[in-house]
Protein backbone atom coordinates (compact mmCIF):
# COMPACT_ATOMS: atom_id res chain seq x y z
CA UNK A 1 14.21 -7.75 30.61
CA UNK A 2 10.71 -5.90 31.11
CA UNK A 3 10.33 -3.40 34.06
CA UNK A 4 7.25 -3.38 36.02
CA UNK A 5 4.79 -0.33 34.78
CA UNK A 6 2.68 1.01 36.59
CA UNK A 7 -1.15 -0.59 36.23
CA UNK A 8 -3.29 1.81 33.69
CA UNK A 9 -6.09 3.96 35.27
CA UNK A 10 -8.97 2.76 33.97
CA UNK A 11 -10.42 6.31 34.46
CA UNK A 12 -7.67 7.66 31.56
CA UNK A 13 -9.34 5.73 28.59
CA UNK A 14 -9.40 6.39 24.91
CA UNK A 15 -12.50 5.58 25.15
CA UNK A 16 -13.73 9.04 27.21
CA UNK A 17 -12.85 10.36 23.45
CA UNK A 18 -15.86 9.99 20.89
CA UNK A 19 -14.30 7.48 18.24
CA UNK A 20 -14.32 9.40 15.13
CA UNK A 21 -17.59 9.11 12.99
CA UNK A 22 -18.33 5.75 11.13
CA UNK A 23 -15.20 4.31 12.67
CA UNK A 24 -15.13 1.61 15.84
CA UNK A 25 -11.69 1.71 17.77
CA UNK A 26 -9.21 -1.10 17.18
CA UNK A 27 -9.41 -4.21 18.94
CA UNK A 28 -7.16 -4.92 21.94
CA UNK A 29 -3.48 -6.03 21.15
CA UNK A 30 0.36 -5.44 22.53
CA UNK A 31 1.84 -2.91 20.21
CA UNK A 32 5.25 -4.56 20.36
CA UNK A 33 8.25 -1.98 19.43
CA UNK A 34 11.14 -3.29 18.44
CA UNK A 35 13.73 -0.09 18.23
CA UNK A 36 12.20 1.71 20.77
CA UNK A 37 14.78 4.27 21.67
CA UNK A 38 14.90 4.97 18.16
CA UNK A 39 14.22 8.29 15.73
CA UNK A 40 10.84 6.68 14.05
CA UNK A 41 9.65 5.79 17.53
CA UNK A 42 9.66 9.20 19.18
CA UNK A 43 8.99 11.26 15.74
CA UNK A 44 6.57 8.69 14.40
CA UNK A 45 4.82 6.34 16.19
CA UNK A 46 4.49 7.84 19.29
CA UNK A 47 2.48 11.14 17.75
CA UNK A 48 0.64 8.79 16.03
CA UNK A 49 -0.36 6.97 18.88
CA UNK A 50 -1.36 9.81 20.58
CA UNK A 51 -3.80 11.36 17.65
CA UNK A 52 -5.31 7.81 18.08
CA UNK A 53 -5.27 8.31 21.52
CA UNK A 54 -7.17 11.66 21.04
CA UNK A 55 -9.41 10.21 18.05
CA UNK A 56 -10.59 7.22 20.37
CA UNK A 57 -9.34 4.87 18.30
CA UNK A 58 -7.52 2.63 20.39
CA UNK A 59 -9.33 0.10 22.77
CA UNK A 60 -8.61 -0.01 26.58
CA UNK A 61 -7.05 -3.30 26.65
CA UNK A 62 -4.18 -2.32 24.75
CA UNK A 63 -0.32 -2.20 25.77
CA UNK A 64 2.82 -0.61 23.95
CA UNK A 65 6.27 -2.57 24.84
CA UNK A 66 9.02 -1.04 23.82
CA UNK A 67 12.16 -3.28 23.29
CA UNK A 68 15.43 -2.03 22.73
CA UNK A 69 19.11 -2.90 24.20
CA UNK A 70 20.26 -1.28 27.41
CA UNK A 71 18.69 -1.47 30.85
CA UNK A 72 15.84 1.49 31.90
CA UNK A 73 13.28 2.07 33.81
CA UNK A 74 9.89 2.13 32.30
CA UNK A 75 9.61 5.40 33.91
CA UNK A 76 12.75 6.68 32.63
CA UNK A 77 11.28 5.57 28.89
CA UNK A 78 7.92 7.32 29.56
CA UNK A 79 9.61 10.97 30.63
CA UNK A 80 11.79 10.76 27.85
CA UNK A 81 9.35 10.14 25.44
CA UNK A 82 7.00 12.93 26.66
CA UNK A 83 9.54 14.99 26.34
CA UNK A 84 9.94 14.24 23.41
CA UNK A 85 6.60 14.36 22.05
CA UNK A 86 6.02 17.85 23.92
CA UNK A 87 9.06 19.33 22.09
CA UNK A 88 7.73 17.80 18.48
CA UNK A 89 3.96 20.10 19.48
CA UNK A 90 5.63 22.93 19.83
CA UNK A 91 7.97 23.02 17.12
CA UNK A 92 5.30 21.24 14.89
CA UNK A 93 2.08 22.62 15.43
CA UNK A 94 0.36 22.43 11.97
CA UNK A 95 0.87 18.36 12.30
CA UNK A 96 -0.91 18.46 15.77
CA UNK A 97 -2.63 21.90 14.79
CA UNK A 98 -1.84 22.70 18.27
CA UNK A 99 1.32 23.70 20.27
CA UNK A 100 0.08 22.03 23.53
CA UNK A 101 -0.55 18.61 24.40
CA UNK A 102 -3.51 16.97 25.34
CA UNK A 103 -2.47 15.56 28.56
CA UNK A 104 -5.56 13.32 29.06
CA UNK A 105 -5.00 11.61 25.72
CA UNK A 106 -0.98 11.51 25.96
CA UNK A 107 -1.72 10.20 29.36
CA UNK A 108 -3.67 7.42 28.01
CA UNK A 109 -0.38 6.00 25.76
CA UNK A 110 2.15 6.79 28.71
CA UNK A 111 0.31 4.19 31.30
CA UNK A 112 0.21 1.45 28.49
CA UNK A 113 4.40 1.95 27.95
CA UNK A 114 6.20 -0.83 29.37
CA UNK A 115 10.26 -0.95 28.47
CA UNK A 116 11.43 -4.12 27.88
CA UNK A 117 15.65 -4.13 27.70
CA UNK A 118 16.80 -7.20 25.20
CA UNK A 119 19.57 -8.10 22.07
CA UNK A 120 17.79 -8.27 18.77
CA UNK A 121 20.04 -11.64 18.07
CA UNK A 122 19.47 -12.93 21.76
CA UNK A 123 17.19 -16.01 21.97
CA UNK A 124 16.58 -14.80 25.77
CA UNK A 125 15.11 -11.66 24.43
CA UNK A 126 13.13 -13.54 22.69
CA UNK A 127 12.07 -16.37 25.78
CA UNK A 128 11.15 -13.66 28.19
CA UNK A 129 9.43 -11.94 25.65
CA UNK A 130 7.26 -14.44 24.89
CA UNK A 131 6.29 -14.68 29.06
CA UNK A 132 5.66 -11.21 29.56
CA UNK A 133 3.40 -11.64 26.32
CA UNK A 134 1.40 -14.31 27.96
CA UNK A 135 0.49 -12.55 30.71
CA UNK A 136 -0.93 -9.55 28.35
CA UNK A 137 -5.06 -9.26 28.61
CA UNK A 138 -5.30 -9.91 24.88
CA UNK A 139 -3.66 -12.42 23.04
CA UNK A 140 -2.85 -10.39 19.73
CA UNK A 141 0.04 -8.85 18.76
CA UNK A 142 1.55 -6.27 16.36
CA UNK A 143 5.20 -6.33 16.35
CA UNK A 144 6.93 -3.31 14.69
CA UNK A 145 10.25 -3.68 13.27
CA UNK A 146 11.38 0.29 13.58
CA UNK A 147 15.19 -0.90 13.02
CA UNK A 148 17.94 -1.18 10.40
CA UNK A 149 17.20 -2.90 7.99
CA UNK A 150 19.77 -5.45 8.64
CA UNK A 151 17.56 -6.46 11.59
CA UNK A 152 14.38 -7.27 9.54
CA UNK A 153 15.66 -11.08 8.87
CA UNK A 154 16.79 -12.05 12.79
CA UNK A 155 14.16 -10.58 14.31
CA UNK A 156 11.39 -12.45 12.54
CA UNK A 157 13.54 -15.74 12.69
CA UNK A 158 13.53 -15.11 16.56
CA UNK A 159 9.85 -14.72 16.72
CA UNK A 160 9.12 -17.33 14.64
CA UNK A 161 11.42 -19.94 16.55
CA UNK A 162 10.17 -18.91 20.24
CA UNK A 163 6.46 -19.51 18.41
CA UNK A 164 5.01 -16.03 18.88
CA UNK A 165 3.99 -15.61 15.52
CA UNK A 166 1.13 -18.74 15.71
CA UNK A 167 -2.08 -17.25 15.51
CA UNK A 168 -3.85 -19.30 18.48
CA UNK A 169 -7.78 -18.96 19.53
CA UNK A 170 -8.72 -17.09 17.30
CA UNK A 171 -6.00 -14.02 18.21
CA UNK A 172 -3.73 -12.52 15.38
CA UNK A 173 -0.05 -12.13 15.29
CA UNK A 174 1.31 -9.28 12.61
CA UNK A 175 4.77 -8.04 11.52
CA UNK A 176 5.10 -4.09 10.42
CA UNK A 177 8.38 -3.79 8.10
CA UNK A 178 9.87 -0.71 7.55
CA UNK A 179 11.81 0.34 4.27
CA UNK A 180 14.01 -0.08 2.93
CA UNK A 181 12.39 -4.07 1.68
CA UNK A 182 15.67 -5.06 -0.37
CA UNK A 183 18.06 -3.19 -2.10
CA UNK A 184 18.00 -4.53 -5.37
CA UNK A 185 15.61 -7.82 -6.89
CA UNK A 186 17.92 -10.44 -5.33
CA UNK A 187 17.93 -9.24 -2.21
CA UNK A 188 14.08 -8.52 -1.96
CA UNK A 189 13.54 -11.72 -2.86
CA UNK A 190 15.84 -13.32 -0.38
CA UNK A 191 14.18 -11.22 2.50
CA UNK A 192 10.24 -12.40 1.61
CA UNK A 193 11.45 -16.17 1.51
CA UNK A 194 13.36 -15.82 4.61
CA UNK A 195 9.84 -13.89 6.09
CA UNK A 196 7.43 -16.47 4.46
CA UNK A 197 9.16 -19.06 5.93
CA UNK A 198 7.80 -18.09 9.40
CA UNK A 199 4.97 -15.91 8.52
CA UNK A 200 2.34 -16.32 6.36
CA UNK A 201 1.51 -13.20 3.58
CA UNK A 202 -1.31 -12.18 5.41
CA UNK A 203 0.42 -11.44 8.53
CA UNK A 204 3.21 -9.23 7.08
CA UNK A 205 2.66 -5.57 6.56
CA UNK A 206 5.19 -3.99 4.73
CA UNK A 207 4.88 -0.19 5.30
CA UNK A 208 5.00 2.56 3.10
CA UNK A 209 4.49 5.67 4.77
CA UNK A 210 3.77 7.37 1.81
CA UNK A 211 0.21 6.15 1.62
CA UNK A 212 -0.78 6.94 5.19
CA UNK A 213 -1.11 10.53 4.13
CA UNK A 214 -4.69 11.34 3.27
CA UNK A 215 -4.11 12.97 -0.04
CA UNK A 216 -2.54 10.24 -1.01
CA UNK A 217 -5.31 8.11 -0.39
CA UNK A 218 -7.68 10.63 -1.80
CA UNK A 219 -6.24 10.11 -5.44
CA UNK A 220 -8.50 6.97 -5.47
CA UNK A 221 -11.32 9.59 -4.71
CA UNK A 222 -10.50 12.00 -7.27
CA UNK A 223 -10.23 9.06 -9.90
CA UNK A 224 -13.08 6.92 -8.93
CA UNK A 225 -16.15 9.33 -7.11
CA UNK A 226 -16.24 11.51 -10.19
CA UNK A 227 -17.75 10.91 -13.49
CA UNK A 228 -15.59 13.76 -14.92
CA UNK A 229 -12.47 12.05 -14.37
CA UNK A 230 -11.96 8.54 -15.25
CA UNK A 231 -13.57 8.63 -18.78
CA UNK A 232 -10.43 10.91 -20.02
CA UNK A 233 -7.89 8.27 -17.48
CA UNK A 234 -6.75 6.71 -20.47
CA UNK A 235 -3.98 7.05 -23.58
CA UNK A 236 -6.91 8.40 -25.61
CA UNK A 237 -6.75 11.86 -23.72
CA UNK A 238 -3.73 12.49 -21.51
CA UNK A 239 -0.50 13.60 -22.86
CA UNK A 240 1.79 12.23 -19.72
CA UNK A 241 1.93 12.50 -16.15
CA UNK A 242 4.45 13.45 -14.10
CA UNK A 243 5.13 12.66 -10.39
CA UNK A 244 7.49 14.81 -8.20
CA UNK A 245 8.70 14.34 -4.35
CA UNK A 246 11.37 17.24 -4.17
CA UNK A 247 12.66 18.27 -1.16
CA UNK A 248 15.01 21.48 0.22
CA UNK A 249 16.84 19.92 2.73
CA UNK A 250 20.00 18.13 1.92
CA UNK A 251 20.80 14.87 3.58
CA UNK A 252 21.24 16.27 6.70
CA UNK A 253 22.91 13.91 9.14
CA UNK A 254 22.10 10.77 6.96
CA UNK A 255 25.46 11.44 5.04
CA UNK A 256 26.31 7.56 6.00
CA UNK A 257 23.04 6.28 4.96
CA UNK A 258 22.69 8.15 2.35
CA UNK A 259 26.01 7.16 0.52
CA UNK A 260 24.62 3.37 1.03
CA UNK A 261 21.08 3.82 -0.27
CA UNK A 262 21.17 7.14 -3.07
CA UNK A 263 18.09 8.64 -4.23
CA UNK A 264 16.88 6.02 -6.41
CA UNK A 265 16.63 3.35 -4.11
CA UNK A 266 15.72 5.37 -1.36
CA UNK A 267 12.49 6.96 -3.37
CA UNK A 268 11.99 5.42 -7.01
CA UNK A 269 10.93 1.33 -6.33
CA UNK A 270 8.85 2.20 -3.36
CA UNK A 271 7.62 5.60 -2.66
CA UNK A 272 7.25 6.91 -6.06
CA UNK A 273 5.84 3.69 -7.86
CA UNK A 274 3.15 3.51 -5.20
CA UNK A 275 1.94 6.75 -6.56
CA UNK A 276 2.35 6.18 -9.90
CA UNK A 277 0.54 2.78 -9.18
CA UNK A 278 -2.35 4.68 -7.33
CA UNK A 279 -2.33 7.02 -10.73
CA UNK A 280 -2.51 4.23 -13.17
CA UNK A 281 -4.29 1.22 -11.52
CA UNK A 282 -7.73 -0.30 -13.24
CA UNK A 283 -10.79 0.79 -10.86
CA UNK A 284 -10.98 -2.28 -8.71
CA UNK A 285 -14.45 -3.59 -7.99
CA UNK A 286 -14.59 -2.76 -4.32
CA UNK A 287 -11.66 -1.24 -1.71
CA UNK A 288 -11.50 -4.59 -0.67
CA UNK A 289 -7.76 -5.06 0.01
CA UNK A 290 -6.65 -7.76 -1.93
CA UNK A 291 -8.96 -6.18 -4.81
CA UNK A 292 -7.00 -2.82 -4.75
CA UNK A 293 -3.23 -4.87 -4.47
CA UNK A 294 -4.63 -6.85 -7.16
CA UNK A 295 -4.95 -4.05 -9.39
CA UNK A 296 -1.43 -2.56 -8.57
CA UNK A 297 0.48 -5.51 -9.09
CA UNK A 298 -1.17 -5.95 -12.79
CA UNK A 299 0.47 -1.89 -12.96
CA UNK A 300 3.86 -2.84 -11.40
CA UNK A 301 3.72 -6.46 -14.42
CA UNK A 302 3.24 -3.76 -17.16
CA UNK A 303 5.84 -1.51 -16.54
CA UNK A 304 8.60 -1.72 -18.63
CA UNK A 305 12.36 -2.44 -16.89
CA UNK A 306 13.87 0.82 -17.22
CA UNK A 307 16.77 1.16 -19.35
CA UNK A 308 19.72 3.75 -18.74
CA UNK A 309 18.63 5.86 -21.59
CA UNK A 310 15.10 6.26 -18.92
CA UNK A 311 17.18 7.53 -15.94
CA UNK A 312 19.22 10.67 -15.25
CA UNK A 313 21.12 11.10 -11.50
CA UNK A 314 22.59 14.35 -10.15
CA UNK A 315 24.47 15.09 -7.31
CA UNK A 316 23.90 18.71 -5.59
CA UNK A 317 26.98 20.91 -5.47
CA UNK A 318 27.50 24.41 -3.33
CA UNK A 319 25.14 26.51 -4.39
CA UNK A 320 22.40 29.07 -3.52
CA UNK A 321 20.96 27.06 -0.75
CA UNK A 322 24.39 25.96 0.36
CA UNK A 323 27.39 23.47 0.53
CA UNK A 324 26.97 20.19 -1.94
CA UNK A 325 26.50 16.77 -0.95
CA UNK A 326 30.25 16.04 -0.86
CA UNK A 327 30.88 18.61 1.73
CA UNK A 328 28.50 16.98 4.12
CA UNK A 329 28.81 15.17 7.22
CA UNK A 330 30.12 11.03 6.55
CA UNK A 331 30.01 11.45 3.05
CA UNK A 332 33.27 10.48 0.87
CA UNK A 333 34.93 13.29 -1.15
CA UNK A 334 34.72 11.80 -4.18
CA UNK A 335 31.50 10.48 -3.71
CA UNK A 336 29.44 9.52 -6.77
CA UNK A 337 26.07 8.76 -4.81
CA UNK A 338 23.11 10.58 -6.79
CA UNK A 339 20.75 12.73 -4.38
CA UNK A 340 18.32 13.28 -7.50
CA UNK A 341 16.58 10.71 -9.51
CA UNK A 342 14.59 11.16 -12.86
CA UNK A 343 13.24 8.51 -14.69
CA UNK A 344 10.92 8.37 -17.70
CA UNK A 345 8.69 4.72 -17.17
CA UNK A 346 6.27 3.25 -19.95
CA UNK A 347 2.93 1.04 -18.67
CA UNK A 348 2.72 -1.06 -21.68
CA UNK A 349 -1.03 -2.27 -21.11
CA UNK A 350 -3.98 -1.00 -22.93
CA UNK A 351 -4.63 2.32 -20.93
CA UNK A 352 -1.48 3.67 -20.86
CA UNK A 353 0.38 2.76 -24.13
CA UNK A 354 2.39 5.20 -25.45
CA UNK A 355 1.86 7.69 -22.02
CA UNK A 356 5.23 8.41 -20.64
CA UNK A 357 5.02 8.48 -16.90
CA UNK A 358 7.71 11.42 -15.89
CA UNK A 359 9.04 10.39 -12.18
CA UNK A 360 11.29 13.21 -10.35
CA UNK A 361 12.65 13.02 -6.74
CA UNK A 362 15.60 15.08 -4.96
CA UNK A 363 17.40 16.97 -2.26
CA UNK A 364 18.33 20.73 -1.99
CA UNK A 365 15.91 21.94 -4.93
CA UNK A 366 14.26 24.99 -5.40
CA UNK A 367 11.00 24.17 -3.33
CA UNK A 368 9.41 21.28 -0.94
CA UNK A 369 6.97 19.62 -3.26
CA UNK A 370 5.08 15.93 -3.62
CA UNK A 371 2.38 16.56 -5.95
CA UNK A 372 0.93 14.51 -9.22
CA UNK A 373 0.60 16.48 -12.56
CA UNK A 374 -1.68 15.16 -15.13
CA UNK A 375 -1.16 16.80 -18.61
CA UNK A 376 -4.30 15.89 -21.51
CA UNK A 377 -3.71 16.22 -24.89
CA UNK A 378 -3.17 19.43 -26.69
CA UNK A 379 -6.24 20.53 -28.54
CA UNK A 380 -6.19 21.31 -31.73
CA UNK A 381 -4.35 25.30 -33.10
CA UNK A 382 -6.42 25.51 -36.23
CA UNK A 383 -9.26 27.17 -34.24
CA UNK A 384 -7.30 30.16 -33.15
CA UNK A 385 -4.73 30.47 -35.71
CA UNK A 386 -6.14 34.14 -36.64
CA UNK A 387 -6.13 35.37 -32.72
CA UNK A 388 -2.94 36.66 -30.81
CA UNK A 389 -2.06 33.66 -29.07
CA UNK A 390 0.61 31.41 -30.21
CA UNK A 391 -0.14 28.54 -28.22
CA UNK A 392 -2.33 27.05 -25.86
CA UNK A 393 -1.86 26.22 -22.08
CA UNK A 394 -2.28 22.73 -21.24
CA UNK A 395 -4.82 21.35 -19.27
CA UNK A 396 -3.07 19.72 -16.45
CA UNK A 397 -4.70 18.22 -13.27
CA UNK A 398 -2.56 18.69 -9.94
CA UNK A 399 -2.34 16.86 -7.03
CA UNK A 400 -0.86 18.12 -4.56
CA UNK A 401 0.26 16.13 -1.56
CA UNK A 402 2.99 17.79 0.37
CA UNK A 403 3.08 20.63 1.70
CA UNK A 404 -0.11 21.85 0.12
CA UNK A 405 -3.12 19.59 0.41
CA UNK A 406 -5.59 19.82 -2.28
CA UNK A 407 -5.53 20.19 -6.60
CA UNK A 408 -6.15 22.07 -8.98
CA UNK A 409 -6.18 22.63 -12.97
CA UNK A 410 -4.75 24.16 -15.15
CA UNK A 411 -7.39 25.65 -18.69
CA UNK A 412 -8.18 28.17 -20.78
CA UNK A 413 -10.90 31.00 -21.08
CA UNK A 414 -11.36 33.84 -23.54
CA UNK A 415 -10.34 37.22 -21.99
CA UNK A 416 -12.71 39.86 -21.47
CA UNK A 417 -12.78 42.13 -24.25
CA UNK A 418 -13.50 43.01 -28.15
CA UNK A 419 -11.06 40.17 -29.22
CA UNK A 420 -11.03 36.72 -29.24
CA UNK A 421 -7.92 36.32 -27.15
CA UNK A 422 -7.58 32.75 -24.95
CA UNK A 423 -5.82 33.35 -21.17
CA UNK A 424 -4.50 30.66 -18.32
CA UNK A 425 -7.10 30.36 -16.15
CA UNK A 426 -6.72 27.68 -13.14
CA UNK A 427 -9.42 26.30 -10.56
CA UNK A 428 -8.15 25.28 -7.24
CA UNK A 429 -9.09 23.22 -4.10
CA UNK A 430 -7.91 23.00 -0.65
CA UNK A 431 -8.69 21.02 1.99
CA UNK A 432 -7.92 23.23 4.63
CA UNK A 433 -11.23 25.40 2.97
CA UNK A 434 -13.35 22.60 3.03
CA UNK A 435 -12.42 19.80 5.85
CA UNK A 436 -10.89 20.16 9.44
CA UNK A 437 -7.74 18.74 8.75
CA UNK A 438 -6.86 16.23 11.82
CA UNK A 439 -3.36 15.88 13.39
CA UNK A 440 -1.77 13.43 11.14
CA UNK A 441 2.18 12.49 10.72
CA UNK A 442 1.19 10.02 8.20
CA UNK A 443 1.18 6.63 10.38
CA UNK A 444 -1.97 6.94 11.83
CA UNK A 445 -3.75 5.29 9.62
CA UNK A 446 -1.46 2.19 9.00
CA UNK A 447 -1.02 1.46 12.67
CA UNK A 448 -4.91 1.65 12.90
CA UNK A 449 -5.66 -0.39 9.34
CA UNK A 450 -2.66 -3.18 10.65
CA UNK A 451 -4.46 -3.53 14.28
CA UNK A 452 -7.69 -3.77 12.37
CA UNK A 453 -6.45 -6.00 9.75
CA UNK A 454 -7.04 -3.96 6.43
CA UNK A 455 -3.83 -4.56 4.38
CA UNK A 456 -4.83 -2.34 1.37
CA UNK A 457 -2.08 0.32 2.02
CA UNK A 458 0.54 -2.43 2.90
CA UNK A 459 2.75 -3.68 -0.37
CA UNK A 460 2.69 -7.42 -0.98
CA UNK A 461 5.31 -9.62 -2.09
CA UNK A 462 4.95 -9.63 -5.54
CA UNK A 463 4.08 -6.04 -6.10
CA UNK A 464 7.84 -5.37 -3.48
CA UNK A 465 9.72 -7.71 -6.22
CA UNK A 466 8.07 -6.52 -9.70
CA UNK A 467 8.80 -3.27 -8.41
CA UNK A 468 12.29 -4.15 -7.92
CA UNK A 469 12.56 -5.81 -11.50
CA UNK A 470 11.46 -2.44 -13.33
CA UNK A 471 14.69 -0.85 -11.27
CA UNK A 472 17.21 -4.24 -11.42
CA UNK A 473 18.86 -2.92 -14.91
CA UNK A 474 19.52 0.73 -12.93
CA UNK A 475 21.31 -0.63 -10.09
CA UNK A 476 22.86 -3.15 -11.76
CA UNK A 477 23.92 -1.64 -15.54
CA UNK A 478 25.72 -4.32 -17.89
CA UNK A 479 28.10 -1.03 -18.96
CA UNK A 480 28.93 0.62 -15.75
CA UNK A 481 27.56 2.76 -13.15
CA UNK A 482 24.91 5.89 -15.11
CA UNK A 483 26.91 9.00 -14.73
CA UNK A 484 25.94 11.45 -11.95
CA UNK A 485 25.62 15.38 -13.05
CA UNK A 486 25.86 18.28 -11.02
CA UNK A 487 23.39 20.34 -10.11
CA UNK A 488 23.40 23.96 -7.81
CA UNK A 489 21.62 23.83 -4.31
CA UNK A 490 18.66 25.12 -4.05
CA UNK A 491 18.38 24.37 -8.12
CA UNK A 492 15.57 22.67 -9.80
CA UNK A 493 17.69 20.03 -10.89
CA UNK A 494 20.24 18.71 -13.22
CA UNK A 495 20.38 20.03 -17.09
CA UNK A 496 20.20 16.36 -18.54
CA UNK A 497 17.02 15.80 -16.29
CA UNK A 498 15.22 18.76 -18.64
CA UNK A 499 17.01 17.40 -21.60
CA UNK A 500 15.20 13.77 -20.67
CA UNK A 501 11.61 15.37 -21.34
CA UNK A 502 12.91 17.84 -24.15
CA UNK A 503 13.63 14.71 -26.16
CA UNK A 504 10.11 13.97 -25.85
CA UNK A 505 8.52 17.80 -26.85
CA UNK A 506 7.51 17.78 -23.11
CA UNK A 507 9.57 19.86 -19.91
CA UNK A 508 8.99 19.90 -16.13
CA UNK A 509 6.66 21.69 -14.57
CA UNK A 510 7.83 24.12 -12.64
CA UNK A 511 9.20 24.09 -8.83
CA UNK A 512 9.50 27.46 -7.77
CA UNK A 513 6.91 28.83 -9.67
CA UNK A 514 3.88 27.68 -11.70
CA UNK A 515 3.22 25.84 -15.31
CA UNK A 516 5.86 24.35 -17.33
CA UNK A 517 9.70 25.07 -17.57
CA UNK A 518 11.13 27.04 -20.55
């Protein structure tokens, strides 16, 4: 049941904050948290609130209820959460690019927090939800599914059966879902009939935090605002690309999770296809949203199912950078979940024929690094046969999306002297020397595109189950589970995973250090 907050002072307002340029602030709605005791609610959505807050982003008339099971006071739910959020400042500055709050702007989100104490699976939950909701000053509502998974289905066949999901007077009614959408096709499918049969498409977001980071979003700049770029996107120039999202930490306390989901769902059909769908996509005619998903799903069609001779899994062991994945925390001795993913995916459309797309994700590796490689054709030897160089460095665009912001690339230049001799040379940008970089955990933007109604970052159906269909014949082999190799800690991966692009003349690029592996 909701407890009584506290009426906002209209004197702490997101709008005192100067909205940020060529943006207006989102129209007034009831942020509606479902899991709100939960890890993504404090780590997540509550900083990104609060940039919003701090941007000026988020109209006056809005309210955040937060319903989870367990009776507490609204008050109690506001202290704990500023704790919270204080603690993430100070041990994250470089997100908020400060170590101290703004109180004014945090102040602004804590008077709109309203606890509301309700079963998932209850239809009184969802009853007095629907009254407290009535009594809101605005009529539209995002509700945010930040739970398991195995909530996803009840939770929208509660709201649909009280009726808070009809989109009355002209106010909207959304649903944010969370990953993991599906574990396999069958199941994907299952959960968008069960959704669309109380929801429309173009009230369901489906979330990919992934492409709330800016850089993310800025491949579509790289590709499309420069002339020098998209003429070579194509088969006729580029060698391959490669996509990486490797990570140092192992799986932490996630052992349990972990051992359900593996690397390859948890990354490959969402995360990393979004990329490479970014990467490969046909320039759409406008960033119109349904324009831009448009031209993704046609990617997602073309790629080919993979095939077990595409895909190599390792499992890290004890190593440099510590004990292996078997050792941890709620994870079975004898475990044969991977914690590293490699797959080699072919587009087959006219652009991208014969292009191998290279796609790499794992824990406890050698370095923390998201980041998009684009290799162009060799050129050709003849030319410098006679000079003491025995081959050329690749031209290879980077980039880079986590930790370091910004690209570069990767060419050669004579070196100064008497004789012709050709040297690596590489141009780099980051944004840090260019741009303020705002605070940003990545969900700004999607909370502010849902409230406003842009769904270009948000997956739709089809793209969700294509995706799924390319990875159907890994998770479910007709001979047997793919064999999981071993790999050191704080490695750069399993052997086979080099052996994967060595069949091909190609190797990684490099982790811990820069250009390709030998």
């Amino acid at each position: 049941m909701p407890t009584e907050p506290a009426e906002p002072d209209p004197n702490a307002s997101a709008a005192n904050a100067a909205p940020l340029a060529g943006k207006r602030p989102a129209p007034p709605c009831t942020l509606v948290i479902f899991g709100a005791g939960g890890d993504l609610t404090k780590r997540l959505l509550m900083p990104a609130l609060y940039n919003l807050s701090a941007d000026g982003l988020l109209d006056d008339g809005m309210r955040i209820v937060g319903v989870n099971h367990g009776e507490r006071e609204t008050a109690e739910w506001r202290t704990e959460l500023t704790e919270s959020l204080r603690r993430f400042a100070a041990d994250r500055a470089s997100t908020f690019h400060t170590s101290q709050l703004d109180e004014k702007s945090w102040d602004w989100v804590v008077q709109r927090l309203q606890y509301f104490a309700g079963e998932f699976e209850s239809d009184a939950t969802f009853e007095s939800l629907g009254q407290l909701l009535a009594q809101a000053p605005s009529g539209n509502v995002v509700f945010y599914l930040a739970v398991s998974a195995r909530f996803f289905r009840p939770i929208v066949e509660h709201l649909g059966r009280a009726g808070l999901l009809k989109e009355e007077r002209g106010n909207f009614r959304r649903i944010v879902i969370e990953k993991p959408f599906g574990t396999d096709l069958a199941s994907a499918r299952d959960l968008n009939a069960q959704i669309l049969s109380y929801a429309s498409e173009p009230q369901i977001y489906r979330i990919d935090h992934f492409l709330g980071k800016d850089t993310v979003q800025s491949i579509l700049a790289v590709r499309f605002a420069n002339a020098l770029f998209e003429p070579m996107w194509r088969r006729e120039y580029i060698d391959h690309v490669q996509i990486t999202a490797a990570e140092t930490i192992g799986v932490e306390a996630r052992g349990g999770f972990y051992e359900q989901t593996g690397a390859f769902r948890d990354m490959v059909p969402n995360h990393l296809f979004q990329l490479l769908g970014m990467i490969a996509m046909e320039p759409p005619n406008s960033f119109d949203a349904e324009t831009v998903r448009d031209k993704k799903a046609e990617v997602f069609d073309a790629i080919q199912p993979l095939a077990a001779r595409d895909v190599v899994f390792g499992q890290y062991e004890k190593g440099p950078a510590g004990p292996g994945y078997r050792e941890e925390p709620d994870v079975a001795p004898d475990s044969r979940t991977e914690t590293y993913a490699a797959a080699r995916v072919h587009i087959d459309n006219w652009r991208w024929a014969g292009v191998p797309f290279y796609v790499r994700t794992g824990k406890r590796l050698a370095a923390r690094r998201t980041e998009l490689c684009v290799q162009l054709k060799t050129v050709p030897f003849r030319l410098f046969r006679d000079t003491p160089v025995d081959r050329l460095t690749p031209n290879v665009l980077t980039l880079r999306i986590d930790p370091a912001h910004g690209t570069s690339f990767d060419f050669n230049v004579k070196v100064p002297g008497p004789v012709m001799q050709i040297g690596a040379a590489q141009s780099s940008f980051s944004y840090g020397d260019f741009f303020t970089e705002r605070p940003n955990v990545g969900y700004e933007t999607l909370l502010y595109d849902c409230m406003l109604g842009d769904e270009t970052l948000f997956q739709r159906a089809d793209s969700i189950e294509t995706s799924w269909a390319v990875a159907d014949p890994v998770l479910h082999p007709k001979d047997g589970p793919l064999p999981v190799h071993g790999y050191a800690a704080g490695s750069e991966g399993p052997a086979e995973a080099d052996a994967l692009l060595a069949a091909d003349g190609r190797a990684w690029r490099s982790l811990s250090g820069t250009g390709q592996r030998n």
